[in-house]
C-alpha atoms as a PDB file:
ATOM      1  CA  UNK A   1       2.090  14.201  25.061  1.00  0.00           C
ATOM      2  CA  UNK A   2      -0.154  11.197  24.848  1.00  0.00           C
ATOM      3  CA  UNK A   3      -2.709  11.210  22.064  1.00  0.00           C
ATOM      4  CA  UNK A   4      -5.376   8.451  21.435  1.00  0.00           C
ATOM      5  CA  UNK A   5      -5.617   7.195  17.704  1.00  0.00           C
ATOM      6  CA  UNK A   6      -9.063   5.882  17.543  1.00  0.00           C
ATOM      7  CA  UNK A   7      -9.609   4.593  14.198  1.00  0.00           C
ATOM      8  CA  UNK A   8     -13.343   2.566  12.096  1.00  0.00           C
ATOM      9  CA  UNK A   9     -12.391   0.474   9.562  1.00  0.00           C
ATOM     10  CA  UNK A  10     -14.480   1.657   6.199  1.00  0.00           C
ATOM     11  CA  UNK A  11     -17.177  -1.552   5.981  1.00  0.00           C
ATOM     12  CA  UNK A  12     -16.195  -4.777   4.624  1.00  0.00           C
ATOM     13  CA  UNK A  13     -12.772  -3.980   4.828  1.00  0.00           C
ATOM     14  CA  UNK A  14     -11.541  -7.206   6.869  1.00  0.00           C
ATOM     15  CA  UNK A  15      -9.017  -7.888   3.619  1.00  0.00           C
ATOM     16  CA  UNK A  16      -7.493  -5.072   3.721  1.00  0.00           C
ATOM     17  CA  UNK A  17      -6.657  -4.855   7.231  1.00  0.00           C
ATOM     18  CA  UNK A  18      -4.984  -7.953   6.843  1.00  0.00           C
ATOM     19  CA  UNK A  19      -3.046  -7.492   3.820  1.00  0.00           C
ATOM     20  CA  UNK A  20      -1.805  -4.454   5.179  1.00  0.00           C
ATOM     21  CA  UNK A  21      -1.176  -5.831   9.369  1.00  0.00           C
ATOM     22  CA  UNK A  22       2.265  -6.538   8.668  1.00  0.00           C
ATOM     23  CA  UNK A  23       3.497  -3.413   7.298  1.00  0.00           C
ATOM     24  CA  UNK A  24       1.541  -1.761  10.070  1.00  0.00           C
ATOM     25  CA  UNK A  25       3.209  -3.688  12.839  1.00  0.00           C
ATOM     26  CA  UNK A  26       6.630  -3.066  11.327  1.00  0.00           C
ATOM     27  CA  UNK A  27       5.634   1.025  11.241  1.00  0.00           C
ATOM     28  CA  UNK A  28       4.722   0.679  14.687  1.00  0.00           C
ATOM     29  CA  UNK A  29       8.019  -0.991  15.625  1.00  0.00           C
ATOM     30  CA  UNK A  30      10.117   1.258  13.143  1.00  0.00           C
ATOM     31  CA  UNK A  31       8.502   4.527  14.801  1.00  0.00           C
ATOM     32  CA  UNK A  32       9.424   4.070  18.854  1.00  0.00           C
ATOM     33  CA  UNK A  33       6.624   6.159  19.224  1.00  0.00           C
ATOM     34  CA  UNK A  34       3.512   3.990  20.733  1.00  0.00           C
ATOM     35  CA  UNK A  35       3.186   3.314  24.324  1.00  0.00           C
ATOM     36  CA  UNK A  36      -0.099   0.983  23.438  1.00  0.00           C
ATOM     37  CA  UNK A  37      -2.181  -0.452  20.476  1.00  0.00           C
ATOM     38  CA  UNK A  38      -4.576  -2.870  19.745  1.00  0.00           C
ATOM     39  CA  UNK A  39      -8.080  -3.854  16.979  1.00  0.00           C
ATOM     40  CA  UNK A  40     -11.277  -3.055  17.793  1.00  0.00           C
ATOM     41  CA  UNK A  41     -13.200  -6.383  17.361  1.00  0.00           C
ATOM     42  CA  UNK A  42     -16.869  -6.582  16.092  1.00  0.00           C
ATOM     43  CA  UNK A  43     -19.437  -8.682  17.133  1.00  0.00           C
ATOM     44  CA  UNK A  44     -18.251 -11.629  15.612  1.00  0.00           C
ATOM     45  CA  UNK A  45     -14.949 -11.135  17.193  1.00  0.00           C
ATOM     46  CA  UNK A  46     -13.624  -9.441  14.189  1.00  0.00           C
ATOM     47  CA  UNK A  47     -11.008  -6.819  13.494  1.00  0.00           C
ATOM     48  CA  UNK A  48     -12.923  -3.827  12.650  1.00  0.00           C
ATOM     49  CA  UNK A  49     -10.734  -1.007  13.875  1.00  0.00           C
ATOM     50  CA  UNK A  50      -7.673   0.530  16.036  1.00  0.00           C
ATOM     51  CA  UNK A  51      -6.924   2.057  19.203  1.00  0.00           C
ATOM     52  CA  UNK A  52      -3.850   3.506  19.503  1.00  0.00           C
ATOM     53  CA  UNK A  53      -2.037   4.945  22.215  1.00  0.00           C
ATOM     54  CA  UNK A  54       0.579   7.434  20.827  1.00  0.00           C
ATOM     55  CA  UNK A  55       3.575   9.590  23.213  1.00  0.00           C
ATOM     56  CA  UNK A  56       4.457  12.093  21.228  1.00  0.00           C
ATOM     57  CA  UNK A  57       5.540  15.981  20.760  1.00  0.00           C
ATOM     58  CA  UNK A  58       2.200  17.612  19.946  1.00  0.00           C
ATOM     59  CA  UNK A  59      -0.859  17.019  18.139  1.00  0.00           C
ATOM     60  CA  UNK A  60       1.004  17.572  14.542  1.00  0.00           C
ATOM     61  CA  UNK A  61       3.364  15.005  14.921  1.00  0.00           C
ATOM     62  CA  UNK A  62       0.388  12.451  16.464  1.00  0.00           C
ATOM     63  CA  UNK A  63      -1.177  13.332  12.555  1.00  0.00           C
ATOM     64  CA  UNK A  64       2.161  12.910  10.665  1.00  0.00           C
ATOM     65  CA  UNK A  65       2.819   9.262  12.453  1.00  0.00           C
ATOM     66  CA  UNK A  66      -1.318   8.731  11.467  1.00  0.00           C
ATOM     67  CA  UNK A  67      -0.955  10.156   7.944  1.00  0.00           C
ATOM     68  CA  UNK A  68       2.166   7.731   7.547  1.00  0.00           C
ATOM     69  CA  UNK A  69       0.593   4.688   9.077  1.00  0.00           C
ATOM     70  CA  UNK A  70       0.099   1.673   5.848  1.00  0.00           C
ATOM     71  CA  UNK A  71      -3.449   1.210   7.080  1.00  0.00           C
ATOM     72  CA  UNK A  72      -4.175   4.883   6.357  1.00  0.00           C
ATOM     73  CA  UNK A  73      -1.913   4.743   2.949  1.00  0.00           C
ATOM     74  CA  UNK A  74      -3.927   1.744   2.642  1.00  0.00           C
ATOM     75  CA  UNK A  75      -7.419   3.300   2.462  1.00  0.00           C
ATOM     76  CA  UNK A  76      -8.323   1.092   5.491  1.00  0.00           C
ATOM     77  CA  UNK A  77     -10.512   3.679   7.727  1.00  0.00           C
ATOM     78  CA  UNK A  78     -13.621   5.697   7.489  1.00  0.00           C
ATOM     79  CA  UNK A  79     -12.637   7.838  10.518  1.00  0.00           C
ATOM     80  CA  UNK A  80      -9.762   8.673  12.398  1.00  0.00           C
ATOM     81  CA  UNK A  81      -9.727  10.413  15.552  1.00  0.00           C
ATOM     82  CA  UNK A  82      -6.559  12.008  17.598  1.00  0.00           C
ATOM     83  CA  UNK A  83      -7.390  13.152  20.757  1.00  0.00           C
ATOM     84  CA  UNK A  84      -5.020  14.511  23.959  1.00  0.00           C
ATOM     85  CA  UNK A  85      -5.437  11.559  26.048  1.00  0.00           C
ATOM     86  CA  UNK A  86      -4.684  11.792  30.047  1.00  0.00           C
ATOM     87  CA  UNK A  87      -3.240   8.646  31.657  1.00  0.00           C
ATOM     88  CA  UNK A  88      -4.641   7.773  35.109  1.00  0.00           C
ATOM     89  CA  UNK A  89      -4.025   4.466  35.575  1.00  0.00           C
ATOM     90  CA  UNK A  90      -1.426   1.732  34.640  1.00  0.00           C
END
C-alpha cells in the first residue's frame, strides 16, 4: 500500500531540520520502506517541510515508520498527514 507522508515544519524551525537531516536520511535508508521523498521548499527556496512517499502494509505501519522518523522524535512538524495514495504515473 502506498501512503503519502505530507509533513509542515512548526515555524522557524530551519535548525532543526538540519540538525536532525542526517539521522533522517539514515532512517530512511535503514527502513527499505520509501519508494520517494523529498522537502517542501518555501518561498525563499527553503526547507520548510516533507513529502514522503511510503510502500507499506497498511495505514498502521505508514504511522509507526512516521512516529519513528528523528524529525518527528525531533519535534520538527506542526502537522503530519498519511494518506492512501494511488500511483498513476511514473
Amino acid at each position: 500500500m502506498l501512503i503519502a507522508l505530507i509533513a509542515h515544519d512548526k515555524a522557524d524551525a530551519l535548525e532543526t531540520r538540519k540538525a536532525n537531516r542526517d539521522a533522517h536520511l539514515a532512517y530512511i535508508a535503514e527502513t527499505g520502506v520509501v519508494s520517494q521523498a523529498g522537502p517542501m521548499l518555501d518561498d525563499k527556496g527553503d526547507m520548510c517541510g516533507s513529502l514522503i512517499i511510503l510502500d507499506v502494509a497498511d495505514m498502521a505501519a505508514a504511522q509507526s515508520w512516521a512516529d519513528k522518523d528523528p524529525y518527528a522524535k525531533a519535534g520538527l512538524f506542526k502537522s503530519v498527514d498519511l494518506i492512501i495514495w494511488n500511483k498513476v504515473i511514473g
